[in-house]
Protein backbone atom coordinates (compact mmCIF):
# COMPACT_ATOMS: atom_id res chain seq x y z
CA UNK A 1 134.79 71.14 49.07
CA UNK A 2 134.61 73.00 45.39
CA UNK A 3 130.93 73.32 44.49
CA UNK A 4 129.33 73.75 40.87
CA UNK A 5 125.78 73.68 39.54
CA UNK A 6 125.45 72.27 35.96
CA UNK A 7 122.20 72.14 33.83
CA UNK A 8 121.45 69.60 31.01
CA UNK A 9 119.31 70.58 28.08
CA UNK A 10 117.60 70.77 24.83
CA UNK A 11 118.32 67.33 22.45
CA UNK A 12 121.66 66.48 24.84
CA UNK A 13 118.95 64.52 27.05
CA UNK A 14 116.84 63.46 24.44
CA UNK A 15 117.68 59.37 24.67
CA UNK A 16 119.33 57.24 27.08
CA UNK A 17 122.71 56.77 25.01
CA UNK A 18 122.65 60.57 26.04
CA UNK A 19 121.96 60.25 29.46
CA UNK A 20 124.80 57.65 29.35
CA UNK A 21 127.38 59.80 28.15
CA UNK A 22 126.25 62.86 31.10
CA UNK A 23 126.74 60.11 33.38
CA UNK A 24 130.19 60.13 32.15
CA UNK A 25 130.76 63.58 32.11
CA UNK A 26 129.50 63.97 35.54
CA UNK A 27 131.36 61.08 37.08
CA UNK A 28 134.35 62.80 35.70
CA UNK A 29 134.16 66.56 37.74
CA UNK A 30 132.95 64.09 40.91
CA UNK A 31 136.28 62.14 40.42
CA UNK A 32 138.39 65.55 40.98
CA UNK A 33 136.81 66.03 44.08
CA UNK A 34 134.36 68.11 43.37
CA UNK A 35 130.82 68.48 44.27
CA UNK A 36 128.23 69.04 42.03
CA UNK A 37 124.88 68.87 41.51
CA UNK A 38 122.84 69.02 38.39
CA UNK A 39 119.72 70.24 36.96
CA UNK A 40 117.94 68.39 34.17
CA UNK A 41 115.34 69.28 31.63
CA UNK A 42 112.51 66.81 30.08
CA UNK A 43 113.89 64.44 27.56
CA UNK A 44 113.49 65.57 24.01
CA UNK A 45 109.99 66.52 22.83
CA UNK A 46 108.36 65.49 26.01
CA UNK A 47 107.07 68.73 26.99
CA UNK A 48 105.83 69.34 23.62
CA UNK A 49 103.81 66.35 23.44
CA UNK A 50 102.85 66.48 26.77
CA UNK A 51 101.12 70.10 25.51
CA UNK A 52 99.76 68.75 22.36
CA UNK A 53 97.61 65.57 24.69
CA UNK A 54 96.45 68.16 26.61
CA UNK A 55 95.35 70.34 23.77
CA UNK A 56 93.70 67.45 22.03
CA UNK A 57 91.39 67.69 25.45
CA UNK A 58 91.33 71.02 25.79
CA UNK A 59 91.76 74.61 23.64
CA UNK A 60 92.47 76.61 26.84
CA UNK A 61 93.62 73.84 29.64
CA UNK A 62 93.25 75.50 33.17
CA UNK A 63 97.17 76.34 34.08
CA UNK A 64 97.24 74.07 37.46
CA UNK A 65 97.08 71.18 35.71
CA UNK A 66 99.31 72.25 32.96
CA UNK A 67 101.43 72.52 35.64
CA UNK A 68 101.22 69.17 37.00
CA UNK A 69 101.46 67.50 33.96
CA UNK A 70 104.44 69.26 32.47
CA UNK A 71 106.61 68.79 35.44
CA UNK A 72 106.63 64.94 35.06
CA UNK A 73 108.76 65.08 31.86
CA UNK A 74 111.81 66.95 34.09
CA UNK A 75 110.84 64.14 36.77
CA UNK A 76 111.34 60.85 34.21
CA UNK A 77 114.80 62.73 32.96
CA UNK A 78 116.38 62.90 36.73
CA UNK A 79 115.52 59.52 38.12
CA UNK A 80 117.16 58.02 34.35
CA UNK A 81 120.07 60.05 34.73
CA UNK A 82 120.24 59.02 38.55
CA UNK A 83 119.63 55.49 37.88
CA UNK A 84 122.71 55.79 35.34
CA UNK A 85 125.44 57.29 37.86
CA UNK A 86 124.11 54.29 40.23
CA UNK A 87 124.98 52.28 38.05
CA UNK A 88 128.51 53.58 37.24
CA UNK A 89 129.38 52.87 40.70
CA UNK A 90 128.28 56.73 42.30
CA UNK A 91 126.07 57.37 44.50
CA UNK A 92 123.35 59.50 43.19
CA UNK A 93 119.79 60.35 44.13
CA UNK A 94 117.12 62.67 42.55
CA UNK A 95 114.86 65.08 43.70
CA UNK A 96 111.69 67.34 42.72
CA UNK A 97 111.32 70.71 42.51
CA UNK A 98 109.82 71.07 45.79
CA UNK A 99 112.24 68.45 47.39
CA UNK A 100 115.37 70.62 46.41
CA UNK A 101 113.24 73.94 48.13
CA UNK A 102 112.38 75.59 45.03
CA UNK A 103 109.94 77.86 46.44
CA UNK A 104 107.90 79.87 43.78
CA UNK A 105 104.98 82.37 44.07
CA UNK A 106 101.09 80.98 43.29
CA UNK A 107 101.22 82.19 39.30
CA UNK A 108 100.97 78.70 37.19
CA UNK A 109 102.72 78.38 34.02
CA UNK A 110 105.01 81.29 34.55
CA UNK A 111 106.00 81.01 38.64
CA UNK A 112 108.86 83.24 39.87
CA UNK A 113 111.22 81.56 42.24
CA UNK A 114 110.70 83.45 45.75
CA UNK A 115 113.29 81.54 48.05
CA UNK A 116 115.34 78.41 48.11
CA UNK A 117 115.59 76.12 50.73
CA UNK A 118 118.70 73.49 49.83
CA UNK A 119 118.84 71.97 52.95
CA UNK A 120 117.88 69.08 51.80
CA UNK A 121 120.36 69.28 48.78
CA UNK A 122 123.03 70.04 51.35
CA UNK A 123 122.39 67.20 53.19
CA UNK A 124 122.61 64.88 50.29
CA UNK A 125 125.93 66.51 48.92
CA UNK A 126 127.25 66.39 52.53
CA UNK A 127 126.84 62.44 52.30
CA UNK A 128 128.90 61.94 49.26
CA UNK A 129 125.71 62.09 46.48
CA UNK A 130 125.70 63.40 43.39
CA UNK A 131 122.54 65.41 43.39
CA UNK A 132 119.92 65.44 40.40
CA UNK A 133 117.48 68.09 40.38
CA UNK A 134 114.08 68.21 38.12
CA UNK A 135 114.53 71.60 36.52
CA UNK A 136 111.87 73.94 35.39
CA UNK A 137 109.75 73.33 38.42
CA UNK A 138 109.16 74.48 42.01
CA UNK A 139 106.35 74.24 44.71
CA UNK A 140 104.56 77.53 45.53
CA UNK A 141 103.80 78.46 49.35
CA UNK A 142 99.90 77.23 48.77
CA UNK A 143 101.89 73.53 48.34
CA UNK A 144 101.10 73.87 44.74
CA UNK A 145 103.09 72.39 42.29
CA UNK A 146 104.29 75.17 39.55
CA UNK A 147 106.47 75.46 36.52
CA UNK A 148 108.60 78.32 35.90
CA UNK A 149 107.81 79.06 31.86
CA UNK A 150 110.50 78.50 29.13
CA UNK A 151 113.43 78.24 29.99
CA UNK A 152 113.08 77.55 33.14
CA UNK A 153 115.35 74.92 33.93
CA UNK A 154 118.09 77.11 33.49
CA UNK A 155 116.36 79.44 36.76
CA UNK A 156 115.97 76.19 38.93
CA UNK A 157 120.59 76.23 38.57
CA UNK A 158 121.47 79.61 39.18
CA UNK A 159 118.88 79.79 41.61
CA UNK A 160 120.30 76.79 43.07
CA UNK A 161 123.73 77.63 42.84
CA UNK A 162 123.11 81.09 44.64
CA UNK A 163 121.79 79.30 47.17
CA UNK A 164 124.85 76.88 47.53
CA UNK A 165 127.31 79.42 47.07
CA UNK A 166 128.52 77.67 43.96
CA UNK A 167 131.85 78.39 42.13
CA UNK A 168 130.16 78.76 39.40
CA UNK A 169 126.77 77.58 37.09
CA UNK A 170 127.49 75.55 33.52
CA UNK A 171 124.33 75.56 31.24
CA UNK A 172 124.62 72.31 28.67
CA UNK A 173 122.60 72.26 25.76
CA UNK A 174 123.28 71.66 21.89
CA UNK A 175 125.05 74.89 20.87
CA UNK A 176 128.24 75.94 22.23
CA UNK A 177 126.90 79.45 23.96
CA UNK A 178 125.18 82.62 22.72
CA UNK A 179 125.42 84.32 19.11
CA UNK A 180 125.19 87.46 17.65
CA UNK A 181 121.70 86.37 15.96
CA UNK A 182 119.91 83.07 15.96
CA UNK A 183 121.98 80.84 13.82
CA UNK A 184 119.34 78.98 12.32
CA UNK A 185 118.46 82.47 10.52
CA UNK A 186 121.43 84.23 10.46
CA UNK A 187 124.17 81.49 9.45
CA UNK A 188 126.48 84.34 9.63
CA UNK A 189 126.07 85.04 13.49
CA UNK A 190 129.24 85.50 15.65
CA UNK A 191 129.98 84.02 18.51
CA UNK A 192 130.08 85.72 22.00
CA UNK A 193 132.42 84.90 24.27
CA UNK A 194 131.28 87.19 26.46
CA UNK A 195 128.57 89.02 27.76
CA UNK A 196 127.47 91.40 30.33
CA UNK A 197 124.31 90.12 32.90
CA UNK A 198 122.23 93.36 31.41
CA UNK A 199 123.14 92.34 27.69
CA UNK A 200 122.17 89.07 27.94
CA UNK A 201 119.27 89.93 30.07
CA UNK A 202 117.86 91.85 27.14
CA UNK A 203 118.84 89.14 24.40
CA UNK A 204 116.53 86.48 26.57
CA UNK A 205 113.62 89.04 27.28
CA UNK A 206 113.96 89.85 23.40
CA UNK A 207 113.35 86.25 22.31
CA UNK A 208 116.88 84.51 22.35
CA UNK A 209 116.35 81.25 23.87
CA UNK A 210 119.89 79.76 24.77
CA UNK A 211 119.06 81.14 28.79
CA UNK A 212 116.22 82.58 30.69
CA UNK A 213 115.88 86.07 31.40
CA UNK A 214 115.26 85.19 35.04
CA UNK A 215 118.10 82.83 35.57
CA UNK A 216 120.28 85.98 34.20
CA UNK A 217 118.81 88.31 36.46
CA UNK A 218 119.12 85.96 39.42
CA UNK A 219 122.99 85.51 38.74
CA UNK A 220 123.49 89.48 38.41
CA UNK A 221 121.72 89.64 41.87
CA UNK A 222 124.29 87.30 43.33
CA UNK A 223 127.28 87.45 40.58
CA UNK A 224 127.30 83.86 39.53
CA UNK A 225 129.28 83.57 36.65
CA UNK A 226 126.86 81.23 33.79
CA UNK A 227 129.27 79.55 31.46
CA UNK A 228 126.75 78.29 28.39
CA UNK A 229 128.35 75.28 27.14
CA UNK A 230 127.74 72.18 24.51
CA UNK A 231 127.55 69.02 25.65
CA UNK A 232 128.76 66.93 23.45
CA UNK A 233 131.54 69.66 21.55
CA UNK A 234 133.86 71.11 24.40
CA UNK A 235 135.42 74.17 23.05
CA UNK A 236 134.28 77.12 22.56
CA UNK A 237 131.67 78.79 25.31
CA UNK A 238 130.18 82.03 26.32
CA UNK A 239 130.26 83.35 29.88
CA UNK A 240 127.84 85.80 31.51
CA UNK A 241 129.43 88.10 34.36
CA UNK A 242 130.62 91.21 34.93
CA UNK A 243 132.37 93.16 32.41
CA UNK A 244 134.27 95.95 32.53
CA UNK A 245 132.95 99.29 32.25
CA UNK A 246 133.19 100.31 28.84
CA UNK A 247 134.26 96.99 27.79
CA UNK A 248 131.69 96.14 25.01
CA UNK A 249 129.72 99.12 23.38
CA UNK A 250 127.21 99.61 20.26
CA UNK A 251 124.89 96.34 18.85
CA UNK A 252 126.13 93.08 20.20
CA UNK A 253 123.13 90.94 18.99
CA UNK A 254 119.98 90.62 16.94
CA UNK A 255 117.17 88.90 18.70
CA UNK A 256 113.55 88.47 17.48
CA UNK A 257 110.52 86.95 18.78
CA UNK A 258 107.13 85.69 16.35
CA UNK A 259 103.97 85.53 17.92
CA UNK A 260 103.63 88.75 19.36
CA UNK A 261 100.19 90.82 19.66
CA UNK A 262 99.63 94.66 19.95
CA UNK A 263 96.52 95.91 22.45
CA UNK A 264 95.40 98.75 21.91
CA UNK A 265 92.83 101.17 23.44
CA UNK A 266 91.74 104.29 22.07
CA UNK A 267 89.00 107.69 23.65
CA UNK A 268 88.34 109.58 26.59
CA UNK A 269 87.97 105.86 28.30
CA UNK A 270 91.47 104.54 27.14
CA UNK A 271 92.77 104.93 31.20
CA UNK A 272 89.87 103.38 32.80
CA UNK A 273 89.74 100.68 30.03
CA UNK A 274 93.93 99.70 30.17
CA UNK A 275 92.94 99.46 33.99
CA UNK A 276 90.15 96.89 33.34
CA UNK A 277 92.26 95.11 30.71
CA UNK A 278 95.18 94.62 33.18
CA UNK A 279 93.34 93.93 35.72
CA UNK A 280 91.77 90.96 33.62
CA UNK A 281 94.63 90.12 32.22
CA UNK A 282 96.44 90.25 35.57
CA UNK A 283 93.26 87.55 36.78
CA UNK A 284 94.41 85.57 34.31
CA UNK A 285 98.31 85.30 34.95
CA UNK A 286 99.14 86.88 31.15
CA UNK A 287 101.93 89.00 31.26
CA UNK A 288 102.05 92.61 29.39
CA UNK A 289 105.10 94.87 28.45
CA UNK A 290 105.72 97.70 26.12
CA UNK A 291 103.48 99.79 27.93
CA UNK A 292 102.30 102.80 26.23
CA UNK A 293 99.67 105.52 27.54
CA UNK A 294 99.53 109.36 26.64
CA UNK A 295 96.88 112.29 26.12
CA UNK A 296 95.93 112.75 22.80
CA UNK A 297 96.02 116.83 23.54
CA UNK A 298 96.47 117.86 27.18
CA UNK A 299 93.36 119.18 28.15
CA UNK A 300 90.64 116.85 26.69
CA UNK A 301 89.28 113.55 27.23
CA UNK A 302 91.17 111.36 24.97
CA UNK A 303 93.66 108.88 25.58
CA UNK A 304 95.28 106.27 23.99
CA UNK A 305 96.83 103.45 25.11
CA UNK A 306 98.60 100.15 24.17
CA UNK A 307 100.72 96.78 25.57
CA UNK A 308 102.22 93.82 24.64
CA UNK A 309 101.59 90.52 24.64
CA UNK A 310 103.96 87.61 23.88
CA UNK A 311 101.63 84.53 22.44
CA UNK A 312 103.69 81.73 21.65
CA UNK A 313 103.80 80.30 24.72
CA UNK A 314 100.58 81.33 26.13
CA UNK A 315 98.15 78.74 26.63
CA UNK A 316 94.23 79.80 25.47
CA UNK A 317 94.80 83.29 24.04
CA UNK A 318 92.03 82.96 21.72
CA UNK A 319 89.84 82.79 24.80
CA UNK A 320 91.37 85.26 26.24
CA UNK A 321 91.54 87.46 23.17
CA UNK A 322 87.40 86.86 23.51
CA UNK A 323 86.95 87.64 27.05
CA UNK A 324 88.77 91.19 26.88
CA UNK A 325 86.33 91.89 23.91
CA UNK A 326 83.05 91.25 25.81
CA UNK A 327 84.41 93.59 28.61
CA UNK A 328 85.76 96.43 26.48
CA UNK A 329 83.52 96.17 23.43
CA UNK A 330 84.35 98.23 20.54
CA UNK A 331 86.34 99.98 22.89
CA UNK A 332 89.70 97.61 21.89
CA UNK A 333 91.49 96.43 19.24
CA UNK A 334 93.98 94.04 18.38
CA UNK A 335 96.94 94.20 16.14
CA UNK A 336 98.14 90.32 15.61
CA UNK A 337 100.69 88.89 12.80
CA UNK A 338 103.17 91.46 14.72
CA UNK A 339 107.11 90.19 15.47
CA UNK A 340 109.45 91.97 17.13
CA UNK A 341 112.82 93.02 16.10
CA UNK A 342 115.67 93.70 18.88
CA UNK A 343 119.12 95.64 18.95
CA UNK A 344 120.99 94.66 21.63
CA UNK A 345 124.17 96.47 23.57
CA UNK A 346 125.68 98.77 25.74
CA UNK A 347 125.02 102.43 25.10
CA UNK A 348 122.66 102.28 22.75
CA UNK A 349 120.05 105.17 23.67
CA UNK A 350 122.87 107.62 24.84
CA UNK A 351 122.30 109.34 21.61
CA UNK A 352 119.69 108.78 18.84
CA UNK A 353 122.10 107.31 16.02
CA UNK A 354 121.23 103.74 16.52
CA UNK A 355 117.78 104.71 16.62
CA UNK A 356 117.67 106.50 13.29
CA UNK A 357 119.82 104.79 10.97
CA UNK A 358 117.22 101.40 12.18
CA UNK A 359 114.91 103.16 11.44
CA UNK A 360 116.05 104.72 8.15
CA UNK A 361 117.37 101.17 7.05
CA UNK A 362 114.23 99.37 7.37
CA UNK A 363 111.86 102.19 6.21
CA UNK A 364 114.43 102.17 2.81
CA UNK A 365 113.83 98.77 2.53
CA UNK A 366 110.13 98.37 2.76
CA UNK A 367 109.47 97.13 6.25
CA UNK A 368 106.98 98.49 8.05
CA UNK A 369 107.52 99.75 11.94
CA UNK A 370 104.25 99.42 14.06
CA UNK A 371 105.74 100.48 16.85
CA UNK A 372 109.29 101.33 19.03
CA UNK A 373 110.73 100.92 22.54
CA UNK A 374 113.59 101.75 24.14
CA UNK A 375 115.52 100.65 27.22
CA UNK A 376 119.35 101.22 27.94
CA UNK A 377 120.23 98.00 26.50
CA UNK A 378 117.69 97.55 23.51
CA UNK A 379 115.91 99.06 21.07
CA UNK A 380 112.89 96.99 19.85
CA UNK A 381 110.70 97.77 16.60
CA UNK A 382 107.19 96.11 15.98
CA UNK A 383 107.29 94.86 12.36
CA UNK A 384 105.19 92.34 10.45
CA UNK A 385 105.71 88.98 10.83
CA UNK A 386 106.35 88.11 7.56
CA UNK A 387 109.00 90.79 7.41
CA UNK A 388 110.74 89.69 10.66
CA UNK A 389 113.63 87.71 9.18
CA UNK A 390 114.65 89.92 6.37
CA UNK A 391 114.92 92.62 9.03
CA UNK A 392 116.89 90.33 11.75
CA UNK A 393 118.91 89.97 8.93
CA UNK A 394 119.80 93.28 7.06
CA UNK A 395 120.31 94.82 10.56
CA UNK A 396 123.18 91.66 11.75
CA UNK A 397 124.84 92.57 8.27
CA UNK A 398 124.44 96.19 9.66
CA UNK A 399 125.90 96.35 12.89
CA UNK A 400 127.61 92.80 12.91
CA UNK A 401 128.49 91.28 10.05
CA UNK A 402 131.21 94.21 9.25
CA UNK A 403 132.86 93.07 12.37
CA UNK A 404 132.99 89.32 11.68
């Protein structure tokens, strides 16, 4: 029998009338004979109260427990929904993280999926359920309950449907697939239709949150097509697969992410000290990226060095922030109130013109650039904070807007 994996998000589970009408929508792709299990996220603002209780305990609340308490809100949202099917006349049951064999490394807060186990799953399918999975959340191989960061509902499905050789994976939520730029900045932005697994890879790593980097890259590893859908609007959507060589090149999007802090580490002990900071960081499960190290002049002892950290989702980085001080000293430096700024698309660092007409456009305009990287599908520019939006801006009306 047909198989698909579908994922229910963002305010399209925020009340039961909600949950009601999935029920429907469910029951309806079960009536044509087709199996299908689905992923849930936590109802509304539940995660984001859940954070703020444990915040009003604690400034920097240790990451296991984070853990344990943020997984319940995915955990009230399946046994609802199940409860609803039941009660439509299906027969439903729902399942945990680590009851579906979502098996994740021992890093809380930010877990990587490592294997899936559906046997379980498959069992339940086998005997005619409809099967409803707690998203977001696996169990790591210490028997350790652990979330898989933002977004990571949308992991827990493709994973999932790689590992039931699904037709395909359908992420819900309330907008009707990826856009050129965030809408709710750029009321302008155009709607994709389509999109390459390394395109929209960059958009998510960039700070677009409609899917999860790591759900894209777990679909490119086993080509399951994600079809990002609304709810409640059937329509228009935006599918993530293969494309054609050559089929899409220049800027395709304009993605930007607040909240982002520069480290930076300067003299003839800039190696040894990036060593100690990653290595603390590293003891602490914080990410880095935008790695930058070089000689000042070959020959002599001094170095610099810098990385990136993303903060908004980052529990206790003001602690943090204090504990790499006391170890480096005067040695380090921070560069907060940063945002990042991100052209996405095929091709774009085959030649330099991208690059400098960016740069020429926002150094014309009075916007500051702290910093570049490059990767084959992005070019990303470290810019005030406060200047982030007009730049997301004047660079959608550069590259996209023409083509609207």
């Amino acid at each position: 029998m047909a198989c698909i994996v579908q994922k229910y998000g963002g305010s399209s589970v925020a009340d039961v009338e909600k949950l009601k009408a999935i029920a429907d929508l469910v029951a309806a792709v079960k009536s044509r004979g087709i199996d299908v299990t689905v992923v849930v996220s936590a109802m509304g603002k539940t995660t984001d109260r859940l954070v703020e209780t444990a915040r009003s305990l604690s400034q920097s609340p240790p990451r296991r427990e984070m853990d344990m308490l943020l997984s319940t809100g995915e955990r009230i949202t399946m046994a609802l929904l199940s409860m609803a099917l039941i009660e439509k006349g299906l027969s439903a049951v729902s399942l945990t993280g680590s009851q579906a064999g979502i098996i994740t490394n021992d890093r809380h807060t930010d877990a990587q999926v490592i294997e899936v186990r559906p046997f379980r799953v498959q069992d339940e399918m086998a005997a005619g359920k409809v099967v409803i999975i707690g998203g977001f959340q696996g169990v790591s191989y210490k028997r350790d309950i652990t979330t898989l960061g933002r977004g990571g509902s949308d992991t827990t499905a493709v994973a999932l449907a790689a590992a039931l050789g699904a037709e395909r994976c359908e992420i819900y939520s309330d907008v009707d697939g990826v856009y050129s730029a965030d809408p709710s900045l750029v009321p302008d932005a155009a709607h994709l239709p389509e999109l390459s697994y390394p395109v929209m890879q960059e958009m998510s790593a960039a700070g677009a949150k409609v899917l999860n980097a790591h759900a894209v890259q777990f679909a490119k590893e086993k080509q399951i097509a994600i079809y990002a859908r609304s709810t409640f609007s059937p329509g228009r959507e935006s599918v993530v697969r293969v494309m054609p060589a050559q089929a899409l090149t220049g800027v395709q999007a304009v993605v930007s992410e607040k909240n982002v802090t520069r480290v930076r580490m300067n003299g003839e002990n800039a190696f040894s000290d990036f060593n100690r900071a990653m290595a603390y960081l590293e003891g602490k499960q914080v990410q880095i990226k935008e790695v930058q190290f070089a000689d000042v002049e070959l020959g002599h002892r001094s170095s610099r060095a810098s990385f990136v950290v993303s903060t908004g989702n980052l529990y206790g980085w003001e602690k943090i922030r204090s504990g790499l001080s006391k170890r480096l000293g005067g040695d380090i430096a921070f560069d907060g109130g940063l945002a990042a700024l991100s052209l996405i698309g095929e091709g774009l660092t085959r030649n330099n013109l991208v690059l400098m007409e960016a740069m020429a456009l926002l150094e014309d305009t009075g916007i500051r650039v702290a910093g570049v990287a490059t990767t084959s599908f992005r070019i990303s520019f470290l810019v005030p904070e406060h200047q982030m939006e007009q730049g997301l801006r004047l660079c959608h009306d550069r590259w996209i807007g023409a083509m609207v």
